[in-house]
Protein backbone atom coordinates (compact mmCIF):
# COMPACT_ATOMS: atom_id res chain seq x y z
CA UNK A 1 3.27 -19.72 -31.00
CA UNK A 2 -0.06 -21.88 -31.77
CA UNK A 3 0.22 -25.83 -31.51
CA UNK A 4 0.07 -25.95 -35.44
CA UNK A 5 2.90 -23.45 -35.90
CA UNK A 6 5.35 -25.00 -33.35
CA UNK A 7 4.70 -28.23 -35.28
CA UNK A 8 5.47 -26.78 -38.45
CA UNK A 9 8.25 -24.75 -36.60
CA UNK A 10 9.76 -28.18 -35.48
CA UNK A 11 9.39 -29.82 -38.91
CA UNK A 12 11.00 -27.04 -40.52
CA UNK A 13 14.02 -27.35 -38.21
CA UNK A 14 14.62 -31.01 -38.83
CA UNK A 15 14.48 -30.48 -42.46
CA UNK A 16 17.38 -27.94 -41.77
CA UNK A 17 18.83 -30.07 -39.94
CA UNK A 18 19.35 -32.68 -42.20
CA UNK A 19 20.41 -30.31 -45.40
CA UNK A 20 23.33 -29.21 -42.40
CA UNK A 21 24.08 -32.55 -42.24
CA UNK A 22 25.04 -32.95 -46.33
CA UNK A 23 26.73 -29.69 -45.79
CA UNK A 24 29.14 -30.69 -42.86
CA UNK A 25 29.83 -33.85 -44.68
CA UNK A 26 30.66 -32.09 -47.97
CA UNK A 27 32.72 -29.82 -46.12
CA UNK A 28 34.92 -32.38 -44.33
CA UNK A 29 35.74 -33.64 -48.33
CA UNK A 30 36.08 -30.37 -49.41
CA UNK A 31 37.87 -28.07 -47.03
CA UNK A 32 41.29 -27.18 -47.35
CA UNK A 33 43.99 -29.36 -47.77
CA UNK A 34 48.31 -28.97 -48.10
CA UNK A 35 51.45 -28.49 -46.02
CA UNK A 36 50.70 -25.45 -43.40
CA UNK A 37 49.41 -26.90 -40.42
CA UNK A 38 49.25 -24.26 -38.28
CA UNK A 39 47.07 -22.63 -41.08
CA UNK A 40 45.18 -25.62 -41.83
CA UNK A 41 43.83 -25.91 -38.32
CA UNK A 42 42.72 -22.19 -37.96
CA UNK A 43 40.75 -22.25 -41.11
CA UNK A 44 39.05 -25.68 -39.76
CA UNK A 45 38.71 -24.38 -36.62
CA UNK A 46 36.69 -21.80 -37.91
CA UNK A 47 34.83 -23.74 -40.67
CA UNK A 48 33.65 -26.02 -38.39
CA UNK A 49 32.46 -24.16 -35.76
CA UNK A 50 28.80 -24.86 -34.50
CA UNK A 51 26.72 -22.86 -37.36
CA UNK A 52 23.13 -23.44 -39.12
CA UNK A 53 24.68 -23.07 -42.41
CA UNK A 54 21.73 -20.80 -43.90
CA UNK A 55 23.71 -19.60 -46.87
CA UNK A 56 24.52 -23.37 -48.11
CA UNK A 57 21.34 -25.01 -47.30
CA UNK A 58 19.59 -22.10 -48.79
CA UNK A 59 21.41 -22.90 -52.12
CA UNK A 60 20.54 -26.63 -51.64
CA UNK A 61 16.51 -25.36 -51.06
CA UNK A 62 16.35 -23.19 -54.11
CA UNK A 63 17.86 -25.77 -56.28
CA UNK A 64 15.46 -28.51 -55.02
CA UNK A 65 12.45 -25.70 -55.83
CA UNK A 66 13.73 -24.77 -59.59
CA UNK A 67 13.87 -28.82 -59.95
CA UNK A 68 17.38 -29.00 -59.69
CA UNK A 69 20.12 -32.04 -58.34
CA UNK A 70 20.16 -30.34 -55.07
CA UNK A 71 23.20 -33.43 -53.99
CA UNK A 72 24.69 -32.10 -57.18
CA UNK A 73 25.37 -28.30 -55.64
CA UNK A 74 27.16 -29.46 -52.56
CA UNK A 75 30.73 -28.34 -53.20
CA UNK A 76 29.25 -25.24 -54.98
CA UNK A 77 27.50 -24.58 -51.35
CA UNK A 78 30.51 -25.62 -49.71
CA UNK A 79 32.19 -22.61 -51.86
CA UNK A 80 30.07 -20.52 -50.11
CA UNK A 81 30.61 -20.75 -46.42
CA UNK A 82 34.24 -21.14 -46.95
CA UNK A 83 33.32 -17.66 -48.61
CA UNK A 84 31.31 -16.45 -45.04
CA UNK A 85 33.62 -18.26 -42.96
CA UNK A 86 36.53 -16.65 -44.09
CA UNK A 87 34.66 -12.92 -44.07
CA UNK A 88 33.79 -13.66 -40.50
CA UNK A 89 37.27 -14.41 -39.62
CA UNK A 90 38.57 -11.22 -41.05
CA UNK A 91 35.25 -9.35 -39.38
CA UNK A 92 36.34 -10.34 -35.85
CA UNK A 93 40.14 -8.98 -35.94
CA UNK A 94 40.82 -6.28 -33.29
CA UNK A 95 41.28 -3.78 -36.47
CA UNK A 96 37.44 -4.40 -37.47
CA UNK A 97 35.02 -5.75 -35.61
CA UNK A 98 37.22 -6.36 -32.66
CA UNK A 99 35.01 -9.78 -31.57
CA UNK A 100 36.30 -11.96 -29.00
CA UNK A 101 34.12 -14.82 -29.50
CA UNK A 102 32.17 -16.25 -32.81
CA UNK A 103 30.15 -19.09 -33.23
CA UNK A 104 30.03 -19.79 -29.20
CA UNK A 105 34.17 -19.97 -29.38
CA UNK A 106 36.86 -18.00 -28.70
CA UNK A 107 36.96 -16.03 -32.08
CA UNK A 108 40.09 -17.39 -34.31
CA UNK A 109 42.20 -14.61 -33.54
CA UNK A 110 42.05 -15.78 -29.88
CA UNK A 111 42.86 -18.80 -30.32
CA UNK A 112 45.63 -18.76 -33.04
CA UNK A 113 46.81 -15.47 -33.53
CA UNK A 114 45.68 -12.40 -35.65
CA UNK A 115 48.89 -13.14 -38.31
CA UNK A 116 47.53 -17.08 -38.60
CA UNK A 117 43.90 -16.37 -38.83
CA UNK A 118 44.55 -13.65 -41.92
CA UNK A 119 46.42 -16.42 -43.50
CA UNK A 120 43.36 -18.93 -42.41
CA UNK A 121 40.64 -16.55 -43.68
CA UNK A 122 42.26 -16.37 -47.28
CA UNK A 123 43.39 -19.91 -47.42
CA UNK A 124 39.54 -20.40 -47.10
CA UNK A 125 38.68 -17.85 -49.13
CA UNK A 126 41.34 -19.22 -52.15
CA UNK A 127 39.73 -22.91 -51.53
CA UNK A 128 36.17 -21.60 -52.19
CA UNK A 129 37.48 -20.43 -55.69
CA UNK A 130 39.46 -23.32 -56.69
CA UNK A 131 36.69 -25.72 -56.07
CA UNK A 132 34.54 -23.51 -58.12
CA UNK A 133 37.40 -24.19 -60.91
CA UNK A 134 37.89 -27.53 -60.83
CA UNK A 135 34.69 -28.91 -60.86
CA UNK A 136 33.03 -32.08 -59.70
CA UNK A 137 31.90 -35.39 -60.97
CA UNK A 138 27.77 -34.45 -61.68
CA UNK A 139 28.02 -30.96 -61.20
CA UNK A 140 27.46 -27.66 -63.18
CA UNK A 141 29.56 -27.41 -66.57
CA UNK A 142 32.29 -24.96 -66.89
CA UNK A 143 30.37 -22.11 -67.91
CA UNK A 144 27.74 -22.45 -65.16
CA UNK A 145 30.49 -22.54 -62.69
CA UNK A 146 32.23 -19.48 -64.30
CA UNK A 147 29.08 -17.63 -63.54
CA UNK A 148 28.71 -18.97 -59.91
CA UNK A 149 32.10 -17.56 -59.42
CA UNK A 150 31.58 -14.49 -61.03
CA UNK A 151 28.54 -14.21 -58.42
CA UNK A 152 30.40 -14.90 -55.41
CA UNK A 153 33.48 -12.55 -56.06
CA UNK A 154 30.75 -10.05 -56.69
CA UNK A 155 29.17 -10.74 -53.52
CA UNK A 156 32.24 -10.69 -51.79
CA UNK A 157 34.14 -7.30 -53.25
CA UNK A 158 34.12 -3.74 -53.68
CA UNK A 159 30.16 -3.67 -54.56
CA UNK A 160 29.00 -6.09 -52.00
CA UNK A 161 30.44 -7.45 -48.42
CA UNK A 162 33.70 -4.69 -48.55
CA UNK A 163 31.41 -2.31 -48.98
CA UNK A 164 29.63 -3.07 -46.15
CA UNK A 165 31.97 -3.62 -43.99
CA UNK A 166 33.89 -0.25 -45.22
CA UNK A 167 30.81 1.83 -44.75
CA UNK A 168 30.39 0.58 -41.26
CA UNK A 169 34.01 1.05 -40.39
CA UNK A 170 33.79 4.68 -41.34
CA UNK A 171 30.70 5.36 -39.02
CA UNK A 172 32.47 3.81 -35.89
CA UNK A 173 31.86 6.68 -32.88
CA UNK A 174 28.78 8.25 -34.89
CA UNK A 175 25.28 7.57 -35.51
CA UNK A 176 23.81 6.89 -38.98
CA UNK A 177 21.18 7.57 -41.41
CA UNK A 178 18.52 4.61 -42.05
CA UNK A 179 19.56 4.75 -45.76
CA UNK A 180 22.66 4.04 -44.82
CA UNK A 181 22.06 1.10 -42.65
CA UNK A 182 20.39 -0.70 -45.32
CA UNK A 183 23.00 -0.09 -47.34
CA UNK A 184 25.46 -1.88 -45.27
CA UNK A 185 23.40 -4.98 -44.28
CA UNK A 186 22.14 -5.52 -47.80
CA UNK A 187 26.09 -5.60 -48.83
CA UNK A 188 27.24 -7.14 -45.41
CA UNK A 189 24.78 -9.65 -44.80
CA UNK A 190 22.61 -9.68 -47.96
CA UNK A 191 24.98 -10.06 -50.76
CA UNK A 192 25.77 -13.36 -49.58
CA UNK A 193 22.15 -14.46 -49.13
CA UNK A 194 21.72 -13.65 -53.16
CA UNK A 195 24.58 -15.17 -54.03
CA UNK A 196 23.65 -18.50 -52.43
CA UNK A 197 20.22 -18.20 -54.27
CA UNK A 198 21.82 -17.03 -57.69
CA UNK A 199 24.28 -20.50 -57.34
CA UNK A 200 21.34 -22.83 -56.52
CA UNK A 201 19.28 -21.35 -59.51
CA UNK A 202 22.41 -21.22 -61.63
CA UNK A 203 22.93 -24.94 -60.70
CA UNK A 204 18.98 -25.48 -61.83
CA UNK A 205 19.61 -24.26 -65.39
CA UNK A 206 16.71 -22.13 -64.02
CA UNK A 207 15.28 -19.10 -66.55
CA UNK A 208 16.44 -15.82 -66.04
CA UNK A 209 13.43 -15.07 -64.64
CA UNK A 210 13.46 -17.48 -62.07
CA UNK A 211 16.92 -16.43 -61.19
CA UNK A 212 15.92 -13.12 -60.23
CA UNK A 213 12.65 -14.45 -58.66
CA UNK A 214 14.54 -15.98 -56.01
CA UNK A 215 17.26 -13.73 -55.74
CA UNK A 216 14.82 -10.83 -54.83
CA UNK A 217 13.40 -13.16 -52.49
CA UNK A 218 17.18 -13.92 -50.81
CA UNK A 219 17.69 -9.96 -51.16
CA UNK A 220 14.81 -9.45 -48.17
CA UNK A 221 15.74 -12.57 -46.36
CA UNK A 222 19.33 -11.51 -46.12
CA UNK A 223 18.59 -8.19 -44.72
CA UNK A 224 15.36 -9.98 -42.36
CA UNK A 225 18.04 -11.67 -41.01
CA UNK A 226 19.87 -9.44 -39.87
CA UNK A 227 17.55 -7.33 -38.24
CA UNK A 228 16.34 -10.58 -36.45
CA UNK A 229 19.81 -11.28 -35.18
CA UNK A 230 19.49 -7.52 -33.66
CA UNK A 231 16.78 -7.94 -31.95
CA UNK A 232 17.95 -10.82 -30.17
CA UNK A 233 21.47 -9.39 -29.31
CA UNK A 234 19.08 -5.98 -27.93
CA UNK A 235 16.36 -8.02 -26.35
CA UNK A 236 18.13 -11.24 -24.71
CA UNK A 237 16.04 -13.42 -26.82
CA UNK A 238 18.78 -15.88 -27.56
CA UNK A 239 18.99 -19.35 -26.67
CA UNK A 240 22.31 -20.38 -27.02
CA UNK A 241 24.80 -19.92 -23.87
CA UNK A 242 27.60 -18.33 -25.28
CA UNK A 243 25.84 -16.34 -27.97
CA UNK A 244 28.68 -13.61 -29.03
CA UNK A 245 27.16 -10.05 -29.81
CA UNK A 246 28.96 -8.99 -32.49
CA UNK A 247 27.74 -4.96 -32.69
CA UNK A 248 30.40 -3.76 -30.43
CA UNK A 249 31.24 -1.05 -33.08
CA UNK A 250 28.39 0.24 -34.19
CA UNK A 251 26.25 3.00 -32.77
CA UNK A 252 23.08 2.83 -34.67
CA UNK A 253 20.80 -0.31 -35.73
CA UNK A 254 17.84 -1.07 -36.67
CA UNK A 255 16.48 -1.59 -33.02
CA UNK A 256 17.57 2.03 -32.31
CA UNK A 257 15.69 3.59 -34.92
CA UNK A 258 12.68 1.67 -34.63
CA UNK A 259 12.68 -0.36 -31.25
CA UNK A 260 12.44 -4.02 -30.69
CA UNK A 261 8.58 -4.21 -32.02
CA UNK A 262 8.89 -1.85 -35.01
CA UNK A 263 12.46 -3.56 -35.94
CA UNK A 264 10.28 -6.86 -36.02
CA UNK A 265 7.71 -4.99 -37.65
CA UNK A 266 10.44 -4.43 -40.53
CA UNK A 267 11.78 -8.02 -40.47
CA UNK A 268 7.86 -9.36 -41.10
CA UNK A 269 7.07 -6.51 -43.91
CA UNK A 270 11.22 -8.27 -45.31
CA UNK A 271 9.66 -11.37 -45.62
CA UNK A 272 5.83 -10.89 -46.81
CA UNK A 273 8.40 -8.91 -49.96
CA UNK A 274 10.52 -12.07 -49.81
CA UNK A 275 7.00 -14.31 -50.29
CA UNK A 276 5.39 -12.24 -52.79
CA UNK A 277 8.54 -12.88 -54.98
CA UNK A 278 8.06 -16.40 -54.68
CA UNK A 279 4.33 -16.25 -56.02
CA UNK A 280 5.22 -17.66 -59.45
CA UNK A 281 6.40 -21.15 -58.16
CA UNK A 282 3.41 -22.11 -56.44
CA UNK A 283 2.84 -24.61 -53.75
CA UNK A 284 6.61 -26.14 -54.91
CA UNK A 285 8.48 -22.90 -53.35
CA UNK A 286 7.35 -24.11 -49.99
CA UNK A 287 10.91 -24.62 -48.33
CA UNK A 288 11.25 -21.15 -49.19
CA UNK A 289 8.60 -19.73 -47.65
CA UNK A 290 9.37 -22.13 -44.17
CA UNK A 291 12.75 -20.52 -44.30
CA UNK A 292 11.67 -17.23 -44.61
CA UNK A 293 9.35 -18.09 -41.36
CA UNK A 294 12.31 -19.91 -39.47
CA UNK A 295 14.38 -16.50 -40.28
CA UNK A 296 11.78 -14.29 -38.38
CA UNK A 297 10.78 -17.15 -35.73
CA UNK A 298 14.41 -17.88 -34.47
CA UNK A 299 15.85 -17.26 -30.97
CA UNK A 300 19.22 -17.50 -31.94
């Protein structure tokens, strides 16, 4: 990396750095609350495990872009890694993913039991929803909100993360087409990424055209990611002790079919798509187009 990138690199990072900051604050007001304890503690346990918080703080950026109140989106983007959080909790159970650690922690299950953390994931995932309902002081009216939801459940169901995660269940013990691959991360991994980019444009009052500017731009980010998070787990690249490799399951990835250079080669060619869909903003969609470059730069 040249002395001007790594600077940019490291400004980059402490801009993300701070937008994690408003997230774990707005978390710690809006995470669940009530009268199951046991429950209570799993689902924190899990929401506030050590994480960069991409999907919220990509909200926050694309409001800030389309000239939104990004401060004004925070429980929205809260809404949103409950949303993660909770599909990661259900990912690492022994009947799917089978994941003993997440986040650099014993997975949930480990530590609280596989009966506790279903409860956790959904009381999480029924939190997300209801603070979508109820609204905030200075946030998106009803209607706005309605649509946010609409967006998440989508992302979330039987056309999005399910049907990634059911289409990679059924080719456990078998190898897979490369269709077929990109049809489970862009569910799996991507559906969230849009959805975070539909709220914060939502949030904007942004045109429709703008809304599905930066949603295509999410779309390749999501599955960039992804592939990037591959190459590290195949490669050793990453820098945090503890890292868990969640692929235990699966029998084909990206790196397989195209190596460690030509599955980086397809992350890059993700995000020059990503960029070109940003063209229309101009110099003010520049927080984008760091992301995208902190997505395919990142060691961990």
């Amino acid at each position: 990396m040249s002395e001007v990138a790594a600077g940019v690199f490291l400004s980059l990072e402490t801009t993300l750095a701070e937008r994690q900051r408003q997230v774990e604050e707005a978390l710690l007001e809006w995470a669940p609350a009530g009268e199951t304890p046991a429950i209570l503690e799993a689902a924190r346990y899990s929401l506030f495990a050590p994480s960069r918080r991409l999907r919220p703080v990509l909200a926050l950026l694309v409001a800030d872009v389309l000239g939104g109140d990004a401060h004004s989106v925070l429980p929205a983007a809260c809404a949103i890694e409950m949303l993660h959080t909770s599909s990661l909790m259900l990912d690492d159970l022994p009947c799917m993913g089978d994941a003993r650690q997440r986040r650099g922690r014993p997975a949930c299950h480990i530590t609280f039991g596989e009966a506790n953390t279903v409860l956790a994931s959904f009381t999480l995932l029924n939190r997300a929803f209801e603070v979508l309902a109820q609204g905030w002081p200075g946030g998106p009216v009803a209607t706005t909100r309605h649509e946010i939801a609409q967006d998440l459940g989508r992302a979330a169901g039987p056309s999005g993360m399910i049907a990634g995660l059911a289409s990679e269940l059924a080719m456990t013990g078998g190898g897979m087409r490369f269709e077929t691959l990109e049809f489970i991360h862009h569910r799996k991994t991507g559906a969230l990424f849009i959805a975070a980019a539909a709220l914060g444009a939502r949030a904007a009052g942004a045109a429709p055209w703008a809304q599905r500017a930066v949603t295509g731009y999410a779309r390749n980010l999501g599955l960039a990611f992804e592939i990037v998070d591959e190459v590290i787990d195949a490669s050793g690249e990453a820098e945090t002790p503890g890292r868990a490799v969640q692929r235990e399951r699966k029998t084909t990835s990206f790196v397989s079919f195209a190596g460690l250079a030509g599955a980086r080669q397809i992350a890059d060619e993700l995000i020059a798509a990503g960029q070109e869909a940003l063209q229309a903003f101009g110099p003010a969609a520049e927080p984008l187009r760091d992301l995208a470059r902190y997505v395919v730069a990142r060691k961990r």
